[in-house]
Protein backbone atom coordinates (compact mmCIF):
# COMPACT_ATOMS: atom_id res chain seq x y z
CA UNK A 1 -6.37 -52.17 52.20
CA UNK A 2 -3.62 -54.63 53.14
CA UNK A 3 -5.41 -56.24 55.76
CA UNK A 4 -7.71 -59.49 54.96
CA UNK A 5 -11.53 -58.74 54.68
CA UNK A 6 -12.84 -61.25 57.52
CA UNK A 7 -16.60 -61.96 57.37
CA UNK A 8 -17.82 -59.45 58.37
CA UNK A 9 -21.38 -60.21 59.02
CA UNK A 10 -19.77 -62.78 62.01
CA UNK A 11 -18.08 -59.98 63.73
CA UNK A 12 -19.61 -57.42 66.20
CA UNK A 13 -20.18 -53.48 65.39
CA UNK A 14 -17.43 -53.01 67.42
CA UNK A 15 -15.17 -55.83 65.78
CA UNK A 16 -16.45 -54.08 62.36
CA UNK A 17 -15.08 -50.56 63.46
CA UNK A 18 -11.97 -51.65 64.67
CA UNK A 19 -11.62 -53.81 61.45
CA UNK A 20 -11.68 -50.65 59.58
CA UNK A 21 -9.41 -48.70 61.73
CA UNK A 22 -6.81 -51.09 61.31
CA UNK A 23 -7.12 -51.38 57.25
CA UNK A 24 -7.82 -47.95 56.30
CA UNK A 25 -4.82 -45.13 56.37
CA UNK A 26 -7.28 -42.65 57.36
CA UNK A 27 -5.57 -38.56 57.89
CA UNK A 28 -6.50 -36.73 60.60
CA UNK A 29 -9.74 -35.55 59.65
CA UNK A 30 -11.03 -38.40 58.25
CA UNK A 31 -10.06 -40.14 61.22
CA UNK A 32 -11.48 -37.28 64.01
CA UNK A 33 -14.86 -37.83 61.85
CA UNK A 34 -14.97 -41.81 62.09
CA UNK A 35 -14.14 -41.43 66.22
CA UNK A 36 -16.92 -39.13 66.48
CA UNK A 37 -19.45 -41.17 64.65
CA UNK A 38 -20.87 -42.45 67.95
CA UNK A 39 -24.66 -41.95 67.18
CA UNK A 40 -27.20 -44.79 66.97
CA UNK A 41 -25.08 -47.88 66.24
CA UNK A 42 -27.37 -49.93 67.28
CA UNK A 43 -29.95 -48.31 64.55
CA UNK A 44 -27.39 -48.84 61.81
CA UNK A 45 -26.78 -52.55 62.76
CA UNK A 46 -30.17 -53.16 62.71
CA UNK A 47 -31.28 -51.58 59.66
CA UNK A 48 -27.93 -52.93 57.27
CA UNK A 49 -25.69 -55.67 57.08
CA UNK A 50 -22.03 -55.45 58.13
CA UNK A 51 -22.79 -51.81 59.51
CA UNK A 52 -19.42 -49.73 60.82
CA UNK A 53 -21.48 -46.52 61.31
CA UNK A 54 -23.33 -43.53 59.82
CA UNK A 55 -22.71 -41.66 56.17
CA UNK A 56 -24.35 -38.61 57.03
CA UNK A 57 -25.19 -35.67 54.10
CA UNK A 58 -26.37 -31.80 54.75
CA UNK A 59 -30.02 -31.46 55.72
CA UNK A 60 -31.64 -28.16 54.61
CA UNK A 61 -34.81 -26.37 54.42
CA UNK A 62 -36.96 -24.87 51.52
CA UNK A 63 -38.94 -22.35 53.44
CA UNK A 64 -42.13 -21.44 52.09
CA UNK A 65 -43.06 -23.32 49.24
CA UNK A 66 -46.74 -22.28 48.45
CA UNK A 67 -48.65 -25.76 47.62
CA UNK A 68 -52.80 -26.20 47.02
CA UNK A 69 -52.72 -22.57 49.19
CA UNK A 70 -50.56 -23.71 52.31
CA UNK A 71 -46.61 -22.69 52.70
CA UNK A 72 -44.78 -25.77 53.71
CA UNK A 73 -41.46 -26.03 55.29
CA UNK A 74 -39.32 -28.72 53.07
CA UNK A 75 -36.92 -30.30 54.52
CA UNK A 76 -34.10 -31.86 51.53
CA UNK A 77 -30.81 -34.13 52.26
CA UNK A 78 -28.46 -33.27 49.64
CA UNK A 79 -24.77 -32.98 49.25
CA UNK A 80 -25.08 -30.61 45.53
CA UNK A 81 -24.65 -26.60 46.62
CA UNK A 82 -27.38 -25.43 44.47
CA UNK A 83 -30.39 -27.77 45.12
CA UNK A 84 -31.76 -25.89 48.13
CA UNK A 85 -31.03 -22.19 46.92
CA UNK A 86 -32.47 -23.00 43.62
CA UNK A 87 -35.46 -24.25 44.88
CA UNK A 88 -35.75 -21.46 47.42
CA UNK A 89 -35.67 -19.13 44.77
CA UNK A 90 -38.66 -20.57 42.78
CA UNK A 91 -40.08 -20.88 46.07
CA UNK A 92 -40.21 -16.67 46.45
CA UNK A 93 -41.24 -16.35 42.99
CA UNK A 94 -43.65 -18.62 42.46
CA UNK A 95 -45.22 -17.89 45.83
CA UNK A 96 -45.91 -13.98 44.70
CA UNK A 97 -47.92 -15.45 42.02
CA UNK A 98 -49.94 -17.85 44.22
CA UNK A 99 -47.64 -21.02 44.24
CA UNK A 100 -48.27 -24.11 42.96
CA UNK A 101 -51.40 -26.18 42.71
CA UNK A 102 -50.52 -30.20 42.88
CA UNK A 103 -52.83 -33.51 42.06
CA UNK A 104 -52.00 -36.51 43.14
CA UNK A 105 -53.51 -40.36 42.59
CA UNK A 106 -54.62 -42.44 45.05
CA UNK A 107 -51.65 -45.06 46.72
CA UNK A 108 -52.07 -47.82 44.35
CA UNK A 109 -49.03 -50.18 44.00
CA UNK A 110 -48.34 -53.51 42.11
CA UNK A 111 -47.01 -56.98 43.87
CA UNK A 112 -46.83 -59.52 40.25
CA UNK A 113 -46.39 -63.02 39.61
CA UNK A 114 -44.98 -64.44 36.84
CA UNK A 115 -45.96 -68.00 36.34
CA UNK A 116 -44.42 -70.65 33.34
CA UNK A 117 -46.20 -73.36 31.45
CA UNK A 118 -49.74 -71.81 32.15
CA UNK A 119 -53.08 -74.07 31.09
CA UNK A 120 -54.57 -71.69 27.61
CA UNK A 121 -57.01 -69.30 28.26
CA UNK A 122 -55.79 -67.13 30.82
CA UNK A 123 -58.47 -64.61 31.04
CA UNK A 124 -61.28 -66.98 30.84
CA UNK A 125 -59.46 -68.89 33.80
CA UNK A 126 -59.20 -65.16 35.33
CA UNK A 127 -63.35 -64.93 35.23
CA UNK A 128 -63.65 -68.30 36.34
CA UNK A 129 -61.51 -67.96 39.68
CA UNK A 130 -61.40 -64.53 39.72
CA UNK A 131 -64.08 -64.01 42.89
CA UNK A 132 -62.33 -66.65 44.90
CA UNK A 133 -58.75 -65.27 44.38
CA UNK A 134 -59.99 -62.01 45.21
CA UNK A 135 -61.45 -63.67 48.00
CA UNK A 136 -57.99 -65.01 49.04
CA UNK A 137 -56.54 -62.14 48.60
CA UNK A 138 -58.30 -59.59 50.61
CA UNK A 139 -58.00 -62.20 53.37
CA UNK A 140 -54.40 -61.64 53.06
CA UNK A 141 -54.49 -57.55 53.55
CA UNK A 142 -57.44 -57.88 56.10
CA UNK A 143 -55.38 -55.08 57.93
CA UNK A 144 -55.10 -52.84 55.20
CA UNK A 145 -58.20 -53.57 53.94
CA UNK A 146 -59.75 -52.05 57.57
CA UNK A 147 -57.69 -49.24 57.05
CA UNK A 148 -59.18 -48.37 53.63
CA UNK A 149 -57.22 -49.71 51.78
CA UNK A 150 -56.86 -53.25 49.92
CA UNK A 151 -56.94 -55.27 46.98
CA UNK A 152 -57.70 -52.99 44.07
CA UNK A 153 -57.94 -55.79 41.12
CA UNK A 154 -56.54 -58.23 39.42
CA UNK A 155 -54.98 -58.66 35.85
CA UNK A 156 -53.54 -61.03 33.55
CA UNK A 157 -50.71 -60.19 30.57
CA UNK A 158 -49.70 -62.80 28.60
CA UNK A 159 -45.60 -62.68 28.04
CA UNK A 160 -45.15 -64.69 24.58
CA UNK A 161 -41.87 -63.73 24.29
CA UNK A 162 -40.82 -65.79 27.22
CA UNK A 163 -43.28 -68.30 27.74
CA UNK A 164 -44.94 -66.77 31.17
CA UNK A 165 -48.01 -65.01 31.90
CA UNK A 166 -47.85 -62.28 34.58
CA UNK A 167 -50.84 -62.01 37.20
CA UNK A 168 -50.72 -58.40 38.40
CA UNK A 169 -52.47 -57.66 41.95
CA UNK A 170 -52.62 -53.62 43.16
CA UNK A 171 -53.36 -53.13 46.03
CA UNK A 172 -53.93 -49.68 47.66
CA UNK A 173 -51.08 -49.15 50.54
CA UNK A 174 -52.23 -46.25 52.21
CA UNK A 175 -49.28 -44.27 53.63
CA UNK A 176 -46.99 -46.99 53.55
CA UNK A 177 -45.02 -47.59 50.56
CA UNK A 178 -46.18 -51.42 51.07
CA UNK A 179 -42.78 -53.53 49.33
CA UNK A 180 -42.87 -56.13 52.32
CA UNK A 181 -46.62 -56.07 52.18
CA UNK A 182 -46.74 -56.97 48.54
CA UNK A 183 -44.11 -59.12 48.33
CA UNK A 184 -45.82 -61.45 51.35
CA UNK A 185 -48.64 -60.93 49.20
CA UNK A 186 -47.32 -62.20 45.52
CA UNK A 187 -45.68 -65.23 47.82
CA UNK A 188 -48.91 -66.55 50.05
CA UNK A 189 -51.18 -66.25 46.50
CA UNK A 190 -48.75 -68.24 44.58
CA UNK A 191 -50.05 -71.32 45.46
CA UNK A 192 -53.96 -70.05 44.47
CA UNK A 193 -52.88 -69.06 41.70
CA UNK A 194 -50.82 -72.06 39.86
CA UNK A 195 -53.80 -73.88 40.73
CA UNK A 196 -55.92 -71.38 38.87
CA UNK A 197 -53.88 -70.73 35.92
CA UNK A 198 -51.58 -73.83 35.97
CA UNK A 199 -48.26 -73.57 35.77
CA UNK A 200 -45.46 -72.82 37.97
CA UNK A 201 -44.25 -69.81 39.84
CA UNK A 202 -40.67 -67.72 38.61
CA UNK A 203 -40.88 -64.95 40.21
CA UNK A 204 -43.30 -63.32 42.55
CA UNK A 205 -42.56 -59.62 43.78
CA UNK A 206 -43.84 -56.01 43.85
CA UNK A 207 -43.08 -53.81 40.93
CA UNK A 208 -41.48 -50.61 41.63
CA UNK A 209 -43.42 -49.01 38.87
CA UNK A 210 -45.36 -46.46 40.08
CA UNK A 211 -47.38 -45.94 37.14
CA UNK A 212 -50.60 -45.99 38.27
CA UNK A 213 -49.79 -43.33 41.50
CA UNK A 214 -49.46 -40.36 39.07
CA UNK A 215 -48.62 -37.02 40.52
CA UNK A 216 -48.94 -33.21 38.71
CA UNK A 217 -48.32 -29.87 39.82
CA UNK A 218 -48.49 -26.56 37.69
CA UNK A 219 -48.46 -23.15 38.37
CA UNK A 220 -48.48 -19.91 36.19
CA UNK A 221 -46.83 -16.59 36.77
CA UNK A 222 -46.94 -13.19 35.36
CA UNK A 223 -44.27 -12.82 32.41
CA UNK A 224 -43.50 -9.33 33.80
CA UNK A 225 -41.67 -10.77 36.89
CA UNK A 226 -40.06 -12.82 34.74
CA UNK A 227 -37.70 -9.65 34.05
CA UNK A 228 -34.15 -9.82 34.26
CA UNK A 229 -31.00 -7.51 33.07
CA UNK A 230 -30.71 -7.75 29.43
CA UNK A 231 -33.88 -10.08 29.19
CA UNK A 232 -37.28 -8.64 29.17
CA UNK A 233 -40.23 -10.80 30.74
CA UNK A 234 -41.74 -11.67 27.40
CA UNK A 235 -38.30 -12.87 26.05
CA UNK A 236 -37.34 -14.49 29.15
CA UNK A 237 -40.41 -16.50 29.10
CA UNK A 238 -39.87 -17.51 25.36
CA UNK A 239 -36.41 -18.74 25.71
CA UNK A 240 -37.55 -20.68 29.25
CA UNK A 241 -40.38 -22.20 26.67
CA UNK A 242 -37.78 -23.32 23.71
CA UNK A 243 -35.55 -24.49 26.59
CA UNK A 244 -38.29 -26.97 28.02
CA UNK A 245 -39.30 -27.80 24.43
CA UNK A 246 -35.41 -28.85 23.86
CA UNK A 247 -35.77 -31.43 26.23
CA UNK A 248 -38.89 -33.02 24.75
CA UNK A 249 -36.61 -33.55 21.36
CA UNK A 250 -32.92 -34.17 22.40
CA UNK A 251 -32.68 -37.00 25.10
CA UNK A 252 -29.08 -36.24 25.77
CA UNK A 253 -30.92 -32.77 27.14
CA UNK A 254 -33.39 -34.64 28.71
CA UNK A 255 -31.77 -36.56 31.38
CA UNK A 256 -30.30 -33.50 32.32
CA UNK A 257 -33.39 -31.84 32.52
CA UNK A 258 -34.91 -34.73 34.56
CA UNK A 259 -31.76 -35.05 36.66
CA UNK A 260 -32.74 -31.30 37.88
CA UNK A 261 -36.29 -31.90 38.51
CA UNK A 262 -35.20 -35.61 40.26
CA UNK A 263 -33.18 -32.76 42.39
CA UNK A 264 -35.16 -31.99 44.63
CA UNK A 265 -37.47 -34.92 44.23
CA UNK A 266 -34.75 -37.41 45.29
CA UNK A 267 -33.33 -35.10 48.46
CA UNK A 268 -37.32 -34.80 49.75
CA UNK A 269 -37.92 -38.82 49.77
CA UNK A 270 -34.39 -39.27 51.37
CA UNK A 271 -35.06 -37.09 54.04
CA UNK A 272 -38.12 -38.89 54.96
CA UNK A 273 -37.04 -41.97 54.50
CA UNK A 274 -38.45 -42.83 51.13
CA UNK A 275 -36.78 -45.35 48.53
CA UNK A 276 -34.68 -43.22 45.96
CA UNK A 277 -33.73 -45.78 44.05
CA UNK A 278 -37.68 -47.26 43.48
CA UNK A 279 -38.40 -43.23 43.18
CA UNK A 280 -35.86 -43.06 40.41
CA UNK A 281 -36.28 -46.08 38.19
CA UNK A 282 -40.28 -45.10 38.18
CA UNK A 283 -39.62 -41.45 36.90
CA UNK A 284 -37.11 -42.25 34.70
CA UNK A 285 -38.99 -45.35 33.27
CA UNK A 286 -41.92 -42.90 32.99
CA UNK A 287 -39.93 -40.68 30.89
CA UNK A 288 -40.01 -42.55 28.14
CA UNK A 289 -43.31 -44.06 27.89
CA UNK A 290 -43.93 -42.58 24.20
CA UNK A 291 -40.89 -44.66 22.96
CA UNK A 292 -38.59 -41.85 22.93
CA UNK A 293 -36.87 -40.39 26.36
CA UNK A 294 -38.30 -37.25 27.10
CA UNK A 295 -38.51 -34.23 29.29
CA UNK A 296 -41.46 -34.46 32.04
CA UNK A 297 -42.30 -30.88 32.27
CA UNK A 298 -43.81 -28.89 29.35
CA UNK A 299 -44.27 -24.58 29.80
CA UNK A 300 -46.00 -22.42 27.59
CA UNK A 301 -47.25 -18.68 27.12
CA UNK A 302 -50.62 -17.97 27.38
CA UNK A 303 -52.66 -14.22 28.51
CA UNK A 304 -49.41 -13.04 29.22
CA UNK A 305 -48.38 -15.99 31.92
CA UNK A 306 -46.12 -17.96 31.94
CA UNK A 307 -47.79 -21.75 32.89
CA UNK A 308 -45.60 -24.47 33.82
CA UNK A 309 -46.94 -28.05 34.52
CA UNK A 310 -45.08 -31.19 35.52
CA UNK A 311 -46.45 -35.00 35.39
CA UNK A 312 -44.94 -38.09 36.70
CA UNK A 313 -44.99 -41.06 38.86
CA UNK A 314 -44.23 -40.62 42.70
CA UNK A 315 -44.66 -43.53 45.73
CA UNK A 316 -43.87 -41.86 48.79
CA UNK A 317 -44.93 -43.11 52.05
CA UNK A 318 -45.29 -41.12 55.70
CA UNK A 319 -45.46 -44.61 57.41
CA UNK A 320 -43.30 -47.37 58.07
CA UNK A 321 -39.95 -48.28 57.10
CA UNK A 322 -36.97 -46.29 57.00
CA UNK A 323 -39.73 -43.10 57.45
CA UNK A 324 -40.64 -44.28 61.35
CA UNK A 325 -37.21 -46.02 62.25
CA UNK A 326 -35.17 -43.23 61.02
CA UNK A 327 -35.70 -40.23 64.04
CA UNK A 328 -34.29 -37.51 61.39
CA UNK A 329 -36.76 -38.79 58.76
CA UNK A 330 -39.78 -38.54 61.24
CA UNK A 331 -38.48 -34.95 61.66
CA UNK A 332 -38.82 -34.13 58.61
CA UNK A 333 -42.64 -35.65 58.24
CA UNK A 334 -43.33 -33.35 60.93
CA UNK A 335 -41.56 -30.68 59.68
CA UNK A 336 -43.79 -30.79 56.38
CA UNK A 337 -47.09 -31.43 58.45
CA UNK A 338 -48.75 -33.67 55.80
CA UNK A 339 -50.91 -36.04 57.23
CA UNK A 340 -51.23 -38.60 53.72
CA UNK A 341 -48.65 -40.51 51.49
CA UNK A 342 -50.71 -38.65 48.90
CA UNK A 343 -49.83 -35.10 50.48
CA UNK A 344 -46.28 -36.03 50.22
CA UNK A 345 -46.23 -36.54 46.45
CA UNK A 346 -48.37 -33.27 46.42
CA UNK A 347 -45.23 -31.65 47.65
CA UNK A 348 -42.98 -33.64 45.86
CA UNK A 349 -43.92 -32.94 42.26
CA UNK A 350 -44.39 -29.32 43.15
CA UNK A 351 -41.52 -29.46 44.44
CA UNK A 352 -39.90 -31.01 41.55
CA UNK A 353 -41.50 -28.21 38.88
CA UNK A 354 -40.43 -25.57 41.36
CA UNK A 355 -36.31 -27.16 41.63
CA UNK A 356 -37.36 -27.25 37.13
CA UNK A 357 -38.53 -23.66 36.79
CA UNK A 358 -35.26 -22.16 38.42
CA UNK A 359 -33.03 -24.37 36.62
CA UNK A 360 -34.27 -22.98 33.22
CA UNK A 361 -35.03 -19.27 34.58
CA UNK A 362 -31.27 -19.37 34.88
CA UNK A 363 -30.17 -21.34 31.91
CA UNK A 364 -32.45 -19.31 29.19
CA UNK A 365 -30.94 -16.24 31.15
CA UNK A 366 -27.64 -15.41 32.43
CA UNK A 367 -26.23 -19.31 32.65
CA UNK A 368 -26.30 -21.61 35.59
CA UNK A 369 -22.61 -21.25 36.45
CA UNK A 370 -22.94 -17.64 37.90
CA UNK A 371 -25.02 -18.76 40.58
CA UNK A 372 -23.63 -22.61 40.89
CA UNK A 373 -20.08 -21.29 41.09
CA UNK A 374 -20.37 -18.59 43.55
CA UNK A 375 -21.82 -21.16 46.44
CA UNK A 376 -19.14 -23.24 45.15
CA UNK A 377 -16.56 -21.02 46.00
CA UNK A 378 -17.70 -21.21 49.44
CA UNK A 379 -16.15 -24.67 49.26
CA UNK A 380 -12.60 -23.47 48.40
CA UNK A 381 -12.76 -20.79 50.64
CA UNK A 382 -13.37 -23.93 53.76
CA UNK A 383 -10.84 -25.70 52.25
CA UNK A 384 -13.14 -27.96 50.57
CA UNK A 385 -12.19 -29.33 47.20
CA UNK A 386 -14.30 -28.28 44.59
CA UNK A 387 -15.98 -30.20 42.17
């Protein structure tokens, strides 16, 4: 790029474009695409700084995945060949055998504040002002608190190793995943709460941690229609067993096994409009809560089914954001006709043991790269490198 970055955030959209244009040796293609990016500007400018325009990725459906009784239409964003057939695949199967049944926790979220040189005595200071910074608080989310939702408690965790005590507040969001509610809230209690604990405020901000929105799904399936060329039900089921049980002792084969179930996961919250990233760092984080990273789903072979089960973390939220000022991600809430953020992580973590169960159907059977390589293939044959 030969020509000097200006600053950017000073220019117009426009300005920005042609900026780009004029610095990047784009070929003909590349250059057709970036003149027909015309869509929403506006949108982009508004939602990121120093916007030139749209990155846009495949949207696809996973028709029919059976959840709690009810087939749902799932729309993923994802740029990986596999992700949608795979999961369409499990869909099928899993759906003869009634689909998946799915839990999932009430929207409970996190905003903390870390406070330095606090008075001793933290908890007995908690009891003492406890009522009145509850008080304070619940003044704060009067209008999530009318909605059902609200201050769910408050905690204190001493943090010897670095001199601070941490004052946790959760709060239930509803359907919104809440960060700019939480963090407003961890700010406008600061002052309450230096008073009440002494000290003075480092940091005050939500915690992406997700730990206390937990999310299962299981389902269980005849190990006859587990049958495959060369692999019997019984023995399929086995080697789909020691594959899962793999996973809970190497954590080399764990992220990979966690990258699959994140799959699907990761292309359902992007599609409406959900925080990957937050998504991610929860799971993963999650993962290895025993000390040791670990696989998240666990199978086994009982009465001559096959019972898979999957546990893990998921905020999702069906309001506000990226999930109302995105049109493609309101789509896509639509699309799945939940009416809760808790219905979305329903669909989500079944989701995520459904994307799970065909990754290891194929890799205790005939391999993944059968299957992966012939969709890829349809890449070469567009032209498209392969990868």
């Amino acid at each position: 790029m030969e020509t000097p970055s200006p600053a950017l955030r000073k220019l117009t959209l426009a300005q920005r474009r042609q900026w780009l244009t004029d610095s990047v040796s784009f070929d003909a293609q590349e250059a057709e695409s970036f003149r027909a990016d015309t869509w929403g500007h506006e949108l982009a400018d508004l939602l990121v700084e120093n916007s030139v325009g749209w990155f846009r990725l495949p949207l696809g459906i996973v028709s029919g995945l059976v959840v709690n009784g009810v087939s749902h239409e799932v729309p993923l964003v994802t740029e990986e060949p596999s992700v949608i057939a795979a999961a369409s695949y499990a869909a099928r199967l899993l759906g003869k055998a009634g689909g998946l049944q799915a839990t999932a926790a009430p929207p409970v979220m996190r905003a903390q504040v870390f406070l330095e040189g606090t008075a001793p005595g933290a908890e007995a200071r908690l009891l003492e002002h406890g009522a009145s910074l509850e008080a304070k608080a619940r003044d704060l989310l009067g209008s999530m608190e009318r909605r059902g939702g609200g201050l769910r408690g408050l905690s204190v965790k001493l943090l010897p190793e670095v001199g601070c005590l941490a004052v946790n507040i959760d709060v239930d969001v509803r359907d919104a995943l809440g960060a700019n509610l939480l963090n407003s809230l961890a700010e406008s209690l600061t002052p309450a709460l230096e008073t009440a604990f002494g000290g003075h405020k480092i940091l005050a901000i939500l915690s992406n941690d997700a730990s206390e929105r937990i999310a299962s799904a299981r389902f269980q399936v005849p190990v006859g229609n587990l049958a495959k060329p060369g692999f019997p039900g019984l023995e399929m089921a086995r080697r789909l067993v020691l594959a899962a049980e793999i996973a809970q002792h190497d954590p080399q084969r764990a992220v990979t096994h966690n990258k699959g179930i994140m799959n699907g996961i990761a292309a359902l919250a992007l599609a409406t409009g959900n925080d990957t990233r937050a998504l991610e760092a929860s799971v993963h984080s999650w993962a290895s809560h025993t000390g040791t990273y670990r696989g998240l789903s666990t199978y086994c072979v009982e009465d001559g089914l096959l019972r898979g089960t999957l546990t893990l973390p998921l905020a999702l939220a069906t309001v506000g954001g990226s999930t109302q000022a995105l049109p493609l991600a309101r789509v896509a809430v639509k699309l799945l006709e939940v009416t809760s953020s808790q219905g979305l992580c329903e669909i989500a973590v079944a989701l995520g043991l459904a994307q799970n169960f065909a990754a290891l159907f194929a890799l205790a059977g005939e391999g993944l790269q059968r299957g992966h390589m012939a969709l890829h293939a349809r890449r070469v044959v567009s032209g498209l490198p392969l990868g």
